[in-house]
Protein backbone atom coordinates (compact mmCIF):
# COMPACT_ATOMS: atom_id res chain seq x y z
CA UNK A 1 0.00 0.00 0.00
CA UNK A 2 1.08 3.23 -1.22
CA UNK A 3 0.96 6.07 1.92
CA UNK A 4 -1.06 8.95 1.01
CA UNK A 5 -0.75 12.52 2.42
CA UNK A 6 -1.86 15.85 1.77
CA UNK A 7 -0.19 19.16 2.16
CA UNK A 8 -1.87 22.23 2.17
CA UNK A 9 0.60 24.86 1.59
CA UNK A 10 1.19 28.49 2.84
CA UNK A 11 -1.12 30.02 0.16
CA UNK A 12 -3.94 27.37 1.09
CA UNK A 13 -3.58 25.32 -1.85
CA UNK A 14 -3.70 21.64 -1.28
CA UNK A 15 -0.87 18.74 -2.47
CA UNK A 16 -1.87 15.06 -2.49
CA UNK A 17 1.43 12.44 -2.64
CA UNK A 18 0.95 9.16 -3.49
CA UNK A 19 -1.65 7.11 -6.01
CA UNK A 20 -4.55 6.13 -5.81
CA UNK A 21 -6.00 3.27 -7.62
CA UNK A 22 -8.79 3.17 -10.28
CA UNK A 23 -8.75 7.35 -9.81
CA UNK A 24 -8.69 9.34 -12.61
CA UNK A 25 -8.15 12.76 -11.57
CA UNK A 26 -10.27 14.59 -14.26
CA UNK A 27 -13.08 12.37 -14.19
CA UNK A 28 -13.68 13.45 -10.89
CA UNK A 29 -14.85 16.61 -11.86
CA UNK A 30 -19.10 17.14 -11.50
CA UNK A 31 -21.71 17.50 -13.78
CA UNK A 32 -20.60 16.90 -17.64
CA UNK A 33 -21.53 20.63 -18.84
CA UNK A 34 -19.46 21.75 -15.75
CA UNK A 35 -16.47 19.78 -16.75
CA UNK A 36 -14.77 22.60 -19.24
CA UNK A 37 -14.97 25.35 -16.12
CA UNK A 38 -13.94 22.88 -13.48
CA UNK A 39 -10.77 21.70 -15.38
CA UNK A 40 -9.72 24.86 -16.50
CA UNK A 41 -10.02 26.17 -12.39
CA UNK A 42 -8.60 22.86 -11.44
CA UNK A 43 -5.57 23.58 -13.61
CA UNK A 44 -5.14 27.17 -12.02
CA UNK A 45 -5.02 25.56 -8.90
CA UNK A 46 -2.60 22.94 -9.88
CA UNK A 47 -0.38 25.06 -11.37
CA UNK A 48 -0.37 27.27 -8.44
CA UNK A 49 0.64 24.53 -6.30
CA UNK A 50 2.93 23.53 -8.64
CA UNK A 51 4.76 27.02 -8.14
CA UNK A 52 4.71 26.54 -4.19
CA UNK A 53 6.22 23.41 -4.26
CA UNK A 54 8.82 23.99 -6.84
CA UNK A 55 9.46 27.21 -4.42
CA UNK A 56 9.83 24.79 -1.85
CA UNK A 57 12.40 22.41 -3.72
CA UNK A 58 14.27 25.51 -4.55
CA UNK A 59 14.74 27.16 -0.94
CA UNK A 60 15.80 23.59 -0.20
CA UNK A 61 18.30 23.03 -1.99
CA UNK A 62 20.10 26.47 -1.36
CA UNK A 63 20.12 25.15 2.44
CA UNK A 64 22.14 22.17 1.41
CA UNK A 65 25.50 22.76 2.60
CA UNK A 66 27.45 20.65 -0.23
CA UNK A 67 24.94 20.68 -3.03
CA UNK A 68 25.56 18.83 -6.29
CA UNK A 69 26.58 20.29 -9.60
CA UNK A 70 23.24 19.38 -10.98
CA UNK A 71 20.48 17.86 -9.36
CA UNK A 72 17.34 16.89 -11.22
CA UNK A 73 14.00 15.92 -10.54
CA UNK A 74 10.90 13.96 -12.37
CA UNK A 75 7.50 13.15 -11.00
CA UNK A 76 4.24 13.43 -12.75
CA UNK A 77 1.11 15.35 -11.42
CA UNK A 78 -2.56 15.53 -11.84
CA UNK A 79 -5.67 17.13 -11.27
CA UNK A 80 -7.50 16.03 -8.38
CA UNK A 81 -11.12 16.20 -6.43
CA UNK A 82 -9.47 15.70 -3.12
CA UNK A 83 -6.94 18.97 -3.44
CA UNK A 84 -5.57 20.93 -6.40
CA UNK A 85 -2.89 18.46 -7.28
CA UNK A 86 -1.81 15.06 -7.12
CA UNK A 87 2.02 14.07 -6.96
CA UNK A 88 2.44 10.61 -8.17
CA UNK A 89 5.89 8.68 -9.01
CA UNK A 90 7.69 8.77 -12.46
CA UNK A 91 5.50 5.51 -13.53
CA UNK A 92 2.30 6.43 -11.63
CA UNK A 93 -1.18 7.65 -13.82
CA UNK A 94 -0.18 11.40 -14.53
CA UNK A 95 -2.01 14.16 -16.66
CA UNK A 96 1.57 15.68 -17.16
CA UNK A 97 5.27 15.03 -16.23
CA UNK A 98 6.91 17.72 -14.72
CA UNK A 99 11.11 17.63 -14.88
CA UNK A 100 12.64 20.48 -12.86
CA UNK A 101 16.50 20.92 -12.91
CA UNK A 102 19.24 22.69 -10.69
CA UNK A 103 22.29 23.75 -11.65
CA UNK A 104 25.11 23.61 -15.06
CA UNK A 105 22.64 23.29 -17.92
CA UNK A 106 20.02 23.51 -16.49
């Protein structure tokens, strides 16, 4: 079993980690004629969160003492009914991939 959590972050936006099974995160959105509106808010959202947590990664690594040339990072994302985005591993069910890179070259 995969943990789950969820993180709400300083500007109240909400991160879920981890999959979940037989969820697909735009499905969950309501009624069919609301589905355009919702996902297009949804993505806001996401993206939004996205930008905290890539803030996050950032002020991170500048703390690390002895930090790496290059350090690089994968994970995919998607939208979700339970917050405004779902992290999920490199091979888990993702809307998008999201690479993010530190350093020489990047």
């Amino acid at each position: 079993m995969v943990a789950e959590i969820v993180v709400e972050l300083p500007g109240g936006n909400k991160i879920f980690f981890g999959e979940v099974a037989g969820q697909a995160g735009l499905v969950e959105a309501a009624r069919m004629e609301d589905i355009a509106h919702e996902t297009a808010d949804k993505l806001k959202a996401a993206l939004g969160s996205l930008g905290e947590l890539v803030g996050m990664l950032q002020e991170s690594i500048a703390r690390m003492p002895k930090r790496p040339d290059r350090i690089e990072m994968s994970f995919g994302a998607s939208l979700s009914g339970k917050c405004d985005l779902r992290v999920v591993s490199g091979q888990g069910e993702a809307e998008f991939k999201v690479t993010l890179g530190w350093g020489a070259g990047a």
